[in-house]
Protein backbone atom coordinates (compact mmCIF):
# COMPACT_ATOMS: atom_id res chain seq x y z
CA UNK A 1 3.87 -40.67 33.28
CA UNK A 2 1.38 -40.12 36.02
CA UNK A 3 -1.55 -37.45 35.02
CA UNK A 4 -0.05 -35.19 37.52
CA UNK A 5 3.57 -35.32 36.48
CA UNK A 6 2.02 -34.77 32.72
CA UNK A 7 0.39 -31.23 33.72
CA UNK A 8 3.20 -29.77 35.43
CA UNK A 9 6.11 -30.70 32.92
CA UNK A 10 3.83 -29.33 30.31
CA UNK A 11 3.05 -26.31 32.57
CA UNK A 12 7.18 -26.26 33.35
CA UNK A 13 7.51 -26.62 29.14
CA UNK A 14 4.97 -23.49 28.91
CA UNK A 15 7.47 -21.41 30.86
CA UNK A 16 10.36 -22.41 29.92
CA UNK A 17 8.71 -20.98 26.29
CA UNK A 18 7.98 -17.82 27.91
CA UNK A 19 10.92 -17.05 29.41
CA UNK A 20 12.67 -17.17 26.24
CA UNK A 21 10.48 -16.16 23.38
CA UNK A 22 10.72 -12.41 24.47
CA UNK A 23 14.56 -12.65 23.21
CA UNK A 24 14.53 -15.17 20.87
CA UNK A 25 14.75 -15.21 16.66
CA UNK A 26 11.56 -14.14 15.82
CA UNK A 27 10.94 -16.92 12.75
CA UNK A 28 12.24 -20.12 13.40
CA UNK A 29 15.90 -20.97 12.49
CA UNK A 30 16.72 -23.75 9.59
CA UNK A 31 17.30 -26.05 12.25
CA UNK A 32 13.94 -25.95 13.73
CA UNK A 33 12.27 -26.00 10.51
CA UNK A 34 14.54 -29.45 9.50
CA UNK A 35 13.40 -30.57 13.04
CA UNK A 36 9.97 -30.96 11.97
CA UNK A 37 10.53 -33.75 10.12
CA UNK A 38 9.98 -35.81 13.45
CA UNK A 39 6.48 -35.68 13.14
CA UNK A 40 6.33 -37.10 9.80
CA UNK A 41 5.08 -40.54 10.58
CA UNK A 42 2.36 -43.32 10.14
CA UNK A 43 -0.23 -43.05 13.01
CA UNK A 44 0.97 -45.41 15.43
CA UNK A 45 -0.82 -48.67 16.10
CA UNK A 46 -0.75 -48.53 19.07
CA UNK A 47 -1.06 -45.77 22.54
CA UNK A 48 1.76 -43.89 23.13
CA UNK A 49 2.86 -42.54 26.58
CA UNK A 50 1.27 -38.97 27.52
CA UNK A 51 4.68 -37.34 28.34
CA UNK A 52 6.58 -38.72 25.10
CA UNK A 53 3.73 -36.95 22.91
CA UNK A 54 4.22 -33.34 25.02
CA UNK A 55 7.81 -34.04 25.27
CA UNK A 56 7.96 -34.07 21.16
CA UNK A 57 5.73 -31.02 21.37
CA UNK A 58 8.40 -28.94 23.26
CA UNK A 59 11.52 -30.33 21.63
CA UNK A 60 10.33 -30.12 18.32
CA UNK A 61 7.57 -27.84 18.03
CA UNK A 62 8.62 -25.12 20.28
CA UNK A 63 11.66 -24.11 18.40
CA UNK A 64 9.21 -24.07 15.57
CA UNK A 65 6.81 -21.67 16.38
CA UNK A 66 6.85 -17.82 14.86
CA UNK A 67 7.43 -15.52 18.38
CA UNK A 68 4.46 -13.40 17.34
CA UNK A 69 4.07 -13.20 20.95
CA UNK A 70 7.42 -11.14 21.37
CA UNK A 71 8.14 -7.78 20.64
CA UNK A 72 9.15 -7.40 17.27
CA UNK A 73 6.66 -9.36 14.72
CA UNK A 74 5.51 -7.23 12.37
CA UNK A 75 4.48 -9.00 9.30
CA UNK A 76 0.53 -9.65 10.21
CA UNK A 77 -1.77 -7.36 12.48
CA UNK A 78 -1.05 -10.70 14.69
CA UNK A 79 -1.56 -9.74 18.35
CA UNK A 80 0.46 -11.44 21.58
CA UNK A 81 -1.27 -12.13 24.56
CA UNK A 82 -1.37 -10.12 27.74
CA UNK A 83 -0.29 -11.95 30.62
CA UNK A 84 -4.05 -12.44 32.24
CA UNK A 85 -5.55 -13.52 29.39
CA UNK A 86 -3.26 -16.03 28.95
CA UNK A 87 -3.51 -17.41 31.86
CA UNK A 88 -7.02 -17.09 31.88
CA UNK A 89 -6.92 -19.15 28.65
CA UNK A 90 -4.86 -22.28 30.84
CA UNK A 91 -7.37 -22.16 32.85
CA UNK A 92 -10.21 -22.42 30.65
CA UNK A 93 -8.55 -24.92 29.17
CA UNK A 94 -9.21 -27.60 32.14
CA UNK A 95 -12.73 -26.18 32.17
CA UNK A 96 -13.33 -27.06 28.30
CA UNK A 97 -16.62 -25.22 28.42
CA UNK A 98 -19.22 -25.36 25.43
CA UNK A 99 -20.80 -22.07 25.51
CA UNK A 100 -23.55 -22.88 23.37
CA UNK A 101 -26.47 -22.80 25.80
CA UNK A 102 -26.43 -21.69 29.49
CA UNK A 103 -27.49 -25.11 30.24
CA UNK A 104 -24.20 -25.97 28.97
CA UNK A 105 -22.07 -23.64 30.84
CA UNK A 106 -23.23 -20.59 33.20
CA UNK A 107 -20.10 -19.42 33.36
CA UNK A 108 -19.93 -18.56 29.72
CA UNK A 109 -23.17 -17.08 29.36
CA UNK A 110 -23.10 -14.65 32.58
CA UNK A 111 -19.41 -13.31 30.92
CA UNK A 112 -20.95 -13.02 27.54
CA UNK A 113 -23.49 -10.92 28.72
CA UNK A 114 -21.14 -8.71 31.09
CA UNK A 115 -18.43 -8.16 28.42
CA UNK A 116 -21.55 -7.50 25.80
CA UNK A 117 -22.37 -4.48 28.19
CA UNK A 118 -18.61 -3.89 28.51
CA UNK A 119 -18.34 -3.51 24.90
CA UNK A 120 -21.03 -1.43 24.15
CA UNK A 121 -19.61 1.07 26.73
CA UNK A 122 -16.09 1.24 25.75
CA UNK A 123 -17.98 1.91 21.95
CA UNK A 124 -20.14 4.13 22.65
CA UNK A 125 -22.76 1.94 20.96
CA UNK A 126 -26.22 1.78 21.82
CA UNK A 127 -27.34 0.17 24.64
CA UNK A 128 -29.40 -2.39 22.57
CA UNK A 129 -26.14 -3.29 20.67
CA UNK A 130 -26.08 -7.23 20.55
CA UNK A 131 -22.53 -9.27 20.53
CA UNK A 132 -21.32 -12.60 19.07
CA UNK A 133 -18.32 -13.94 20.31
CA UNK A 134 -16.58 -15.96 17.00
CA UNK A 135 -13.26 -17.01 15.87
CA UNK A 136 -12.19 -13.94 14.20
CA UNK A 137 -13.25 -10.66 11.58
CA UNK A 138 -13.73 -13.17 8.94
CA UNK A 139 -16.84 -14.92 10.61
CA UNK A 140 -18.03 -11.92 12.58
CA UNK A 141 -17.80 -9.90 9.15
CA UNK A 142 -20.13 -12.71 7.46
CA UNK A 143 -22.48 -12.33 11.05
CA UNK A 144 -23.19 -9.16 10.11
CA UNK A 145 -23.16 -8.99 6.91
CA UNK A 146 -26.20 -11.70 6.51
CA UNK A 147 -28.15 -9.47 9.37
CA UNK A 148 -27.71 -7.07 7.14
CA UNK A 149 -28.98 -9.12 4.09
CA UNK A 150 -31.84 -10.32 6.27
CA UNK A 151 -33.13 -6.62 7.48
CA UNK A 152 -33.07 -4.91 4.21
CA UNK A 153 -34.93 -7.93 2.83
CA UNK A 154 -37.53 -8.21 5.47
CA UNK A 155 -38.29 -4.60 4.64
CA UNK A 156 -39.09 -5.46 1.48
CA UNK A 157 -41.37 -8.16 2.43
CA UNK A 158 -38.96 -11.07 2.00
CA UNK A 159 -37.70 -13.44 4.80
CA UNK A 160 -35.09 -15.18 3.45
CA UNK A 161 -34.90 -17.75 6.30
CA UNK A 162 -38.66 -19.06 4.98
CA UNK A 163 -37.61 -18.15 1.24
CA UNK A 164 -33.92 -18.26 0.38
CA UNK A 165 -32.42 -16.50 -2.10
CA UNK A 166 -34.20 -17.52 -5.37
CA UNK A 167 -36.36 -14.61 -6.86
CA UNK A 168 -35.54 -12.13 -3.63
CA UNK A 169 -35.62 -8.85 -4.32
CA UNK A 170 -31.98 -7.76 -4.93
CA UNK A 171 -29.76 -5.77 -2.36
CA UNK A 172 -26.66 -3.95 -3.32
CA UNK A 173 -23.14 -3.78 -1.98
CA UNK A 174 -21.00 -0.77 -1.77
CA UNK A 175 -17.33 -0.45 -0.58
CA UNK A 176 -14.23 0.70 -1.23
CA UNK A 177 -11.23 -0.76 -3.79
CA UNK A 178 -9.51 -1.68 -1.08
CA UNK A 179 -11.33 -3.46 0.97
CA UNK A 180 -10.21 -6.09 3.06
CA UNK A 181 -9.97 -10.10 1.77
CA UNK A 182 -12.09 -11.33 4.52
CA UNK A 183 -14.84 -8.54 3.16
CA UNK A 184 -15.04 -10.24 0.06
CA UNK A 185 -15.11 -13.67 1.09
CA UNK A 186 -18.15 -13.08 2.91
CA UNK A 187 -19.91 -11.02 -0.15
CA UNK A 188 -19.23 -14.25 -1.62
CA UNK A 189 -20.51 -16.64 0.89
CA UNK A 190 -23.38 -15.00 1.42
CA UNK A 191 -24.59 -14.88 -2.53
CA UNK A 192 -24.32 -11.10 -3.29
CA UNK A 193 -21.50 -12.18 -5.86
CA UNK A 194 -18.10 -9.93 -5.89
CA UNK A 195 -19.13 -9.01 -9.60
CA UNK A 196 -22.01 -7.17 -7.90
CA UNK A 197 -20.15 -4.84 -6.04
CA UNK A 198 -20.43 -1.19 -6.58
CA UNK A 199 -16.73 -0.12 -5.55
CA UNK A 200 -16.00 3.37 -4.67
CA UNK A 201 -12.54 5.01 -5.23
CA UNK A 202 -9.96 5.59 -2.24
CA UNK A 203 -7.82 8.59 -1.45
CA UNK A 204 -3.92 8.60 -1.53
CA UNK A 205 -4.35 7.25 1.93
CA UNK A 206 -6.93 4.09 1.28
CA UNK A 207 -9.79 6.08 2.46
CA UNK A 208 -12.83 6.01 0.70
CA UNK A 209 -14.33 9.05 -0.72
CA UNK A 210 -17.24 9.57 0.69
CA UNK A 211 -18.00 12.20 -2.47
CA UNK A 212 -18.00 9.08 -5.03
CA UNK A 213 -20.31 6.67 -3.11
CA UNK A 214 -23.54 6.67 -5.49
CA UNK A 215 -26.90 7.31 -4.47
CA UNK A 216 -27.79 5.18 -1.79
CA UNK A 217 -31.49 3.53 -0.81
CA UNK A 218 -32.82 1.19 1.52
CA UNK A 219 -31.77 -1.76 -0.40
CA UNK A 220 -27.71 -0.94 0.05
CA UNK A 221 -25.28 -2.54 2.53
CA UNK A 222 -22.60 -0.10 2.85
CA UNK A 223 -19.21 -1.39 4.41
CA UNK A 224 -16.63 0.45 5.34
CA UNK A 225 -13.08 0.40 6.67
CA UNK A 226 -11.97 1.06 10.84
CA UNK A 227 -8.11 0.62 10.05
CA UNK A 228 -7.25 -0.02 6.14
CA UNK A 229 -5.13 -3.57 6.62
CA UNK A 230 -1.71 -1.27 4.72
CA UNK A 231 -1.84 1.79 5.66
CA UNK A 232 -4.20 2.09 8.72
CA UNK A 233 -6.41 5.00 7.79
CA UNK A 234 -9.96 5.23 8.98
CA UNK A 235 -12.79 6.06 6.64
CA UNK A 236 -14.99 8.96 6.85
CA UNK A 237 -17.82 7.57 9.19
CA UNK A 238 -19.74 10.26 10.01
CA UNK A 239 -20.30 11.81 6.71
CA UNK A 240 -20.87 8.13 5.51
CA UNK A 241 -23.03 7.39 8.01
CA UNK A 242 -25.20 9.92 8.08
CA UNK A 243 -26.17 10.00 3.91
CA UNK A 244 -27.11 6.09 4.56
CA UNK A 245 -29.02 6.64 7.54
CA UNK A 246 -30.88 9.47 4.85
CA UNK A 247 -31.38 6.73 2.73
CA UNK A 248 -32.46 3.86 4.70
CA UNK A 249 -29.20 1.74 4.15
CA UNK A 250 -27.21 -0.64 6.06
CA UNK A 251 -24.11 -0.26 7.43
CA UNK A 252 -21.42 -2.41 8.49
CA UNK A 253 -17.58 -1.37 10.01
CA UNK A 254 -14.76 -3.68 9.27
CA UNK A 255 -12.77 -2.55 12.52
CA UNK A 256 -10.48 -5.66 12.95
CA UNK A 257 -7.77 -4.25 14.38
CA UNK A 258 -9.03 -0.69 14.02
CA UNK A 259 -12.19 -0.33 15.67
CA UNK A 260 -10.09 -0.03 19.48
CA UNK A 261 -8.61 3.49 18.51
CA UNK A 262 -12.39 4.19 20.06
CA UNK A 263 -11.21 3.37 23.27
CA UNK A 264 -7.94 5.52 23.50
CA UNK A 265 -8.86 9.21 24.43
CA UNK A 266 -5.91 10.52 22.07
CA UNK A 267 -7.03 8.25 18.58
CA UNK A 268 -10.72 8.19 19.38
CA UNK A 269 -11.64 10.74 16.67
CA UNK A 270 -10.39 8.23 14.13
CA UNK A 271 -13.65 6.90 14.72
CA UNK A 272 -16.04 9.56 15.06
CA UNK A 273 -19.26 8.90 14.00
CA UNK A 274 -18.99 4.88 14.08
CA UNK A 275 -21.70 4.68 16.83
CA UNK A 276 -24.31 5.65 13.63
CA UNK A 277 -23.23 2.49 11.54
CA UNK A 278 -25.47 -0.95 12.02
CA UNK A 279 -22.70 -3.33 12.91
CA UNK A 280 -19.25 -3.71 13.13
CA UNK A 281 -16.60 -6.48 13.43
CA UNK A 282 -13.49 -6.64 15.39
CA UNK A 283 -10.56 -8.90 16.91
CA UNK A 284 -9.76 -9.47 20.41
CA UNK A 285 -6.56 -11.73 19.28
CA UNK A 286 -5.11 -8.63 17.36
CA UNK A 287 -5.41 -4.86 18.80
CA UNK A 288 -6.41 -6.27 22.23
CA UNK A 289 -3.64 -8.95 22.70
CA UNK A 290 -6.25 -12.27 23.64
CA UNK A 291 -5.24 -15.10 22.64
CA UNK A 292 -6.12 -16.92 19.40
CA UNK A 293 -8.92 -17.28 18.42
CA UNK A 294 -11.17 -14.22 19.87
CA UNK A 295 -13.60 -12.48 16.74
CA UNK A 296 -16.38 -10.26 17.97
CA UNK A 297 -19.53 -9.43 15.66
CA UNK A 298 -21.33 -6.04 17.07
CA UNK A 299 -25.08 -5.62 15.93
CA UNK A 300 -27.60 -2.61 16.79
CA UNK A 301 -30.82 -4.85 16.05
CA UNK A 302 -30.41 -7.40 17.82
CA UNK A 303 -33.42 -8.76 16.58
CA UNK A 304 -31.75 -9.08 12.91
CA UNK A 305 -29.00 -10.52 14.18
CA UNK A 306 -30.60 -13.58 16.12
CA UNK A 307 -32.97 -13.83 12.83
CA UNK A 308 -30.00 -14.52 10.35
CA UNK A 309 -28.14 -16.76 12.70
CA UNK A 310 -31.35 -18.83 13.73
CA UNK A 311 -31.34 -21.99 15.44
CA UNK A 312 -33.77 -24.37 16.57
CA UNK A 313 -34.24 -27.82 17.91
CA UNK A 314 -36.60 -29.69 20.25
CA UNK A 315 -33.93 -30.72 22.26
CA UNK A 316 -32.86 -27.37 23.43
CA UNK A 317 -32.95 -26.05 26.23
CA UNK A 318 -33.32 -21.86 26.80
CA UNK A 319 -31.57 -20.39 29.58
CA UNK A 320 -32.52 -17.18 31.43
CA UNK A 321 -30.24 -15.30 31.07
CA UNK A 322 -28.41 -15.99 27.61
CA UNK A 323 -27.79 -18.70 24.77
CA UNK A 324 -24.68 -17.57 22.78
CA UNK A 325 -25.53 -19.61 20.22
CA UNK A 326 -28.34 -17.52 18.99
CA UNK A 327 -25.84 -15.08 18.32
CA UNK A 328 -23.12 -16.76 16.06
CA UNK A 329 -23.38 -19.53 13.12
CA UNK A 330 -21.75 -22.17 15.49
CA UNK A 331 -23.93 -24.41 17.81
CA UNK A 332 -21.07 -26.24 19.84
CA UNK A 333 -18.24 -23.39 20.74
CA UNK A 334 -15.35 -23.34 23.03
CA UNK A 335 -15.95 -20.41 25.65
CA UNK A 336 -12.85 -18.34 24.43
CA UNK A 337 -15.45 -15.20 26.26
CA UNK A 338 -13.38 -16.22 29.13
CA UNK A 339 -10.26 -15.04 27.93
CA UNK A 340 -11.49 -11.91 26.47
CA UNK A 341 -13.35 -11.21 29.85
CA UNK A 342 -10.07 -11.48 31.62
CA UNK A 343 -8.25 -9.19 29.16
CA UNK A 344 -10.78 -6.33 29.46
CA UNK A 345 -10.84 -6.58 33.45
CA UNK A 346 -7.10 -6.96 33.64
CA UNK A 347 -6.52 -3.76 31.72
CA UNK A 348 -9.60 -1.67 32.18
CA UNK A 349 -10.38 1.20 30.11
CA UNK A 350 -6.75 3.33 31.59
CA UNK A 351 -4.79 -0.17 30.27
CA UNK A 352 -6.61 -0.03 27.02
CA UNK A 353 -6.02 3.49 26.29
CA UNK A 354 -2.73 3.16 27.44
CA UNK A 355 -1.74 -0.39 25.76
CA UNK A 356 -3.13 1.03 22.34
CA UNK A 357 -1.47 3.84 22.97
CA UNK A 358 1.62 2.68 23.37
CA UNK A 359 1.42 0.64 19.56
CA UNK A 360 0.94 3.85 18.19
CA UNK A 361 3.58 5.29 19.45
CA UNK A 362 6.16 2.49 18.58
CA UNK A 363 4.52 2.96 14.66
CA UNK A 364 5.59 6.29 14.93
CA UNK A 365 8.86 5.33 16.36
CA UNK A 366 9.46 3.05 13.81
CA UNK A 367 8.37 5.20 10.78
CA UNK A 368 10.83 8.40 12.16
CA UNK A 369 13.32 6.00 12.23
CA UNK A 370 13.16 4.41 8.74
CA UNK A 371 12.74 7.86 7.37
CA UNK A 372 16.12 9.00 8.14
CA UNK A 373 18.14 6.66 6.88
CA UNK A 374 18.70 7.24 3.00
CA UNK A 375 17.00 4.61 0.70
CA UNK A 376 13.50 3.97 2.88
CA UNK A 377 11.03 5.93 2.23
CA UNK A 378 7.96 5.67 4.50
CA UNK A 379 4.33 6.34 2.29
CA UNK A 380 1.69 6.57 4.75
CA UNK A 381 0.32 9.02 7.46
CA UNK A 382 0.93 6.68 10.65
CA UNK A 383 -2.24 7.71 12.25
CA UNK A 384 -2.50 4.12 14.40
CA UNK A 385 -0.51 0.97 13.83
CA UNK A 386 0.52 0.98 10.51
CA UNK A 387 3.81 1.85 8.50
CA UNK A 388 4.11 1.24 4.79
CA UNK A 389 7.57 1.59 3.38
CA UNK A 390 9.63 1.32 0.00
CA UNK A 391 12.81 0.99 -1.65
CA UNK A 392 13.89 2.80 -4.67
CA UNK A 393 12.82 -0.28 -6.59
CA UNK A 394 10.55 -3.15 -6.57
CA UNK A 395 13.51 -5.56 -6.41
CA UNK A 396 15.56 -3.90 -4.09
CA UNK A 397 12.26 -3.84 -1.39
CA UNK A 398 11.71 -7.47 -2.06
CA UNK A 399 15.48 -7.81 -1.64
CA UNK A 400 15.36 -5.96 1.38
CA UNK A 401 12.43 -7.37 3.30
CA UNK A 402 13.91 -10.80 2.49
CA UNK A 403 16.83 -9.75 4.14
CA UNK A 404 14.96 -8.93 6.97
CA UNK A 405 13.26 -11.89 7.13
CA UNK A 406 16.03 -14.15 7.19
CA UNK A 407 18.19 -12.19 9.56
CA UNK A 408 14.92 -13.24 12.26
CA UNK A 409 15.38 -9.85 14.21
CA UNK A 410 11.95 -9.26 13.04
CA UNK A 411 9.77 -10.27 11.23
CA UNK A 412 7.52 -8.46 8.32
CA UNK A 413 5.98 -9.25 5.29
CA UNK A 414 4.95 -7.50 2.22
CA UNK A 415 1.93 -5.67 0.51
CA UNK A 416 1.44 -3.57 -3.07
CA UNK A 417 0.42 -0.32 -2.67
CA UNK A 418 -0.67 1.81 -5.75
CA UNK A 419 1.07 -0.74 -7.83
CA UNK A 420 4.22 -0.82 -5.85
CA UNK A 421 6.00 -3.17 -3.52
CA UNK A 422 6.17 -2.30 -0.02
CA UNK A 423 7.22 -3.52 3.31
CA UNK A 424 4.37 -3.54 5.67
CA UNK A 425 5.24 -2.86 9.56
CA UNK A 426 2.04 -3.99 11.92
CA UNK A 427 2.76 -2.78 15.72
CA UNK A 428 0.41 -5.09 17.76
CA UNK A 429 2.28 -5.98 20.53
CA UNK A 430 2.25 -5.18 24.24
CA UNK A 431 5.34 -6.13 24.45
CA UNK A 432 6.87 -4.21 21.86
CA UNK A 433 9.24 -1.52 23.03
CA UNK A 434 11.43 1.57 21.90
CA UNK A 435 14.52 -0.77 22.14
CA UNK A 436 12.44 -3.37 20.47
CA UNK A 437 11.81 -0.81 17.50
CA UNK A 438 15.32 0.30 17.31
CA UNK A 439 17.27 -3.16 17.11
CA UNK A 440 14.27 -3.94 14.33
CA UNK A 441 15.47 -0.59 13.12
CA UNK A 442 19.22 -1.71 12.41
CA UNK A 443 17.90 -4.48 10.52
CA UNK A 444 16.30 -2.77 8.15
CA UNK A 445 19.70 -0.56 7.61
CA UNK A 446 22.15 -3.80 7.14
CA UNK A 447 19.19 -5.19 4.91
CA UNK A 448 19.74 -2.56 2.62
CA UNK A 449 23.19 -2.58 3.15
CA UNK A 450 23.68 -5.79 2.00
CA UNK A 451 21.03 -5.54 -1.00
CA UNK A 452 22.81 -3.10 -2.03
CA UNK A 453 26.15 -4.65 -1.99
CA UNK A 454 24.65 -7.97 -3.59
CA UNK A 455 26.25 -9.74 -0.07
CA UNK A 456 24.01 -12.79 1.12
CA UNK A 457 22.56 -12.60 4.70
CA UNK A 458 23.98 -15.34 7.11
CA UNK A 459 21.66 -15.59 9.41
């Protein structure tokens, strides 16, 4: 196949995928699992033709693929992908920019610097506010997290870049019982140890409360929660805030999915009081619908930032302007700024507020809904995206949300809260709609149904 023939059946493949996918089964069927088994072979000895390898792709691996990019997925605060930034990403794609340096690619480094200003406003952070652009919460979590580690030592006279962590004066961690996986993982990474953690109580709602934080002093990282990953409530960051700023403490917002109420006029004061914290971490590929992968680490000293991320090298070159590498842990990076540039201009701040806006309001669809049928009973305050919902018993809401599962309507996956199985419903979708909800909806009834009956789903 000629290279020109290649890019426009794949490109032909591409929509064939989207013109479907909106309507589809949401998980793939048995059948496209079993048809996986085509891939399962010994590297070949020899080249293969361009259009038999994309022609396996689409046959094969299309049918394969979760729809997350529907309507209805609900299992994981997975995002879809608005129709600019996707084709934004396409695009990009043929570029196959390394946004390291500006050197490397202008391009990159003017957008990373006009969506850093972007961000800041839509915020409300200070101007000085400094932005990585990473894969995801996880890495942007550990970004700011280690400047954290690195300001709070430097004050006491220790730089850990020139001395590591052997004899430094020790910092302490406080957050709440339920915070997020990725939180812990970079506690761990970064050598505070997850035994060292001073964990604070939540409320009934996985808030944590604020009255049972201990004392605080300038050698505490404090991290909080913008959207708790079950039930979606905010923490108390101005009250929070404010007694570590008294004390000379650090602190850091885990906002993955959350941290964009901030830019919807109606959900905004789920956030009040962020713009006091020291950094904050958020997704692009979830609340904001880029595509995968789009993290975003947020920093107020800037300098702190650069400092614990530091790189250095004869052989580079400093631009003018900007060198995103300075600003995350990876030297070589694929310029996925481009994407999340093209999101925020497509939708501006009315199509943010509105596009947010619009998940919330399916979540609270979707939790009326379950709440009036007999045998669901929803647990949580659906203040953004969020619904958390039960069966009578354990078994019969594993029972159910299998049910679910295999009946590939939706799709939505399952959490423990306060010692009890739940089914946890994530509304991250453009694309989701009332009718979207209420099929989803009807699912959940024959689930239980069927549970109930002891008859097995066909899917």
């Amino acid at each position: 196949m000629q290279e020109g023939n290649l890019f426009e059946t794949t490109q032909t493949y591409a929509l064939d995928y989207l013109r479907h996918v909106f309507d589809r089964n949401v998980f793939p069927t048995a059948e496209a699992l079993e048809g996986l088994a085509q891939f399962e072979e010994s590297l070949p000895a020899e080249p293969t033709d361009a259009g038999e390898v994309v022609d396996l792709l689409h046959q094969y691996g299309s049918p394969a693929t979760v729809a997350q990019v529907g309507g209805r997925y609900f299992g994981f605060v997975n995002g879809s992908v608005v129709p600019a930034s996707l084709a934004a990403r396409n695009l990009s794609a043929f570029w196959d920019q390394n946004s390291a340096m500006e050197i490397l690619s202008p391009i990159s480094a003017r957008l990373e610097t006009i969506v850093e200003r972007w961000l800041q406003e839509l915020f409300g952070l200070p101007d000085k506010t400094a932005s990585g652009f990473v894969s995801g919460t996880s890495l942007a979590t550990f970004c700011g997290l280690a400047a954290a580690r690195y300001r709070l030592l430097k004050k006491q006279g220790w730089d850990i870049n020139e001395k590591g962590l052997f004899e430094a004066p020790g910092l302490r961690v406080v957050t709440s019982r339920q915070a997020h996986s990725t939180v812990i993982k970079a506690i761990g990474l970064l050598g505070f140890g997850k035994a060292n953690v001073e964990w604070v109580d939540v409320d009934k709602q996985g808030r944590i409360r604020p009255e049972d934080i201990p004392a605080l002093d300038d050698r505490t990282i404090v991290i909080l929660q913008a959207g708790n990953v079950n039930s979606g409530s905010f923490d108390d960051f101005n009250t929070v805030c404010e007694k570590a700023r008294a004390a000379g403490a650090w602190v850091h917002i885990d906002g993955a999915f959350g941290l964009w109420a901030r830019a919807v006029e109606s959900l905004k004061h789920l956030t009040m009081g962020m713009e006091k914290a020291d950094s904050w971490s958020v997704d692009g590929h979830k609340t904001l619908n880029t595509p995968y992968d789009s993290g975003i680490v947020l920093c107020a000293d800037r300098e702190a930032l650069v400092a614990a991320l530091h790189m250095s090298g004869s052989y580079i070159v400093l631009g003018e302007e900007r060198d995103g590498m300075f600003y995350t842990p990876e030297m070589s990076r694929r310029a996925r700024i481009i994407e999340l540039w093209a999101t925020l201009r497509y939708l501006g701040k009315k199509g943010i507020d509105e596009m947010v806006g619009r998940m919330h309001e399916r979540a609270v669809q979707f939790a009326g809904e379950l709440s009036r049928i007999n045998g669901f009973q929803v647990l949580n305050d659906v203040v953004f995206n969020q619904v958390m919902v039960r069966c009578k018993t354990d078994d019969l809401t594993e029972k159910v949300m299998k049910g679910i599962q295999e009946m590939r309507v939706c799709w939505v996956g399952g959490s423990v809260w306060e010692d009890r199985k739940v089914i946890r419903i994530s509304i991250c979708s453009w694309a989701t709609t009332e009718k979207d909800v209420i099929a989803s909806v009807r699912s959940f009834e024959t689930a239980l149904q069927l549970a109930r009956n002891k008859i097995p789903i066909n899917p």
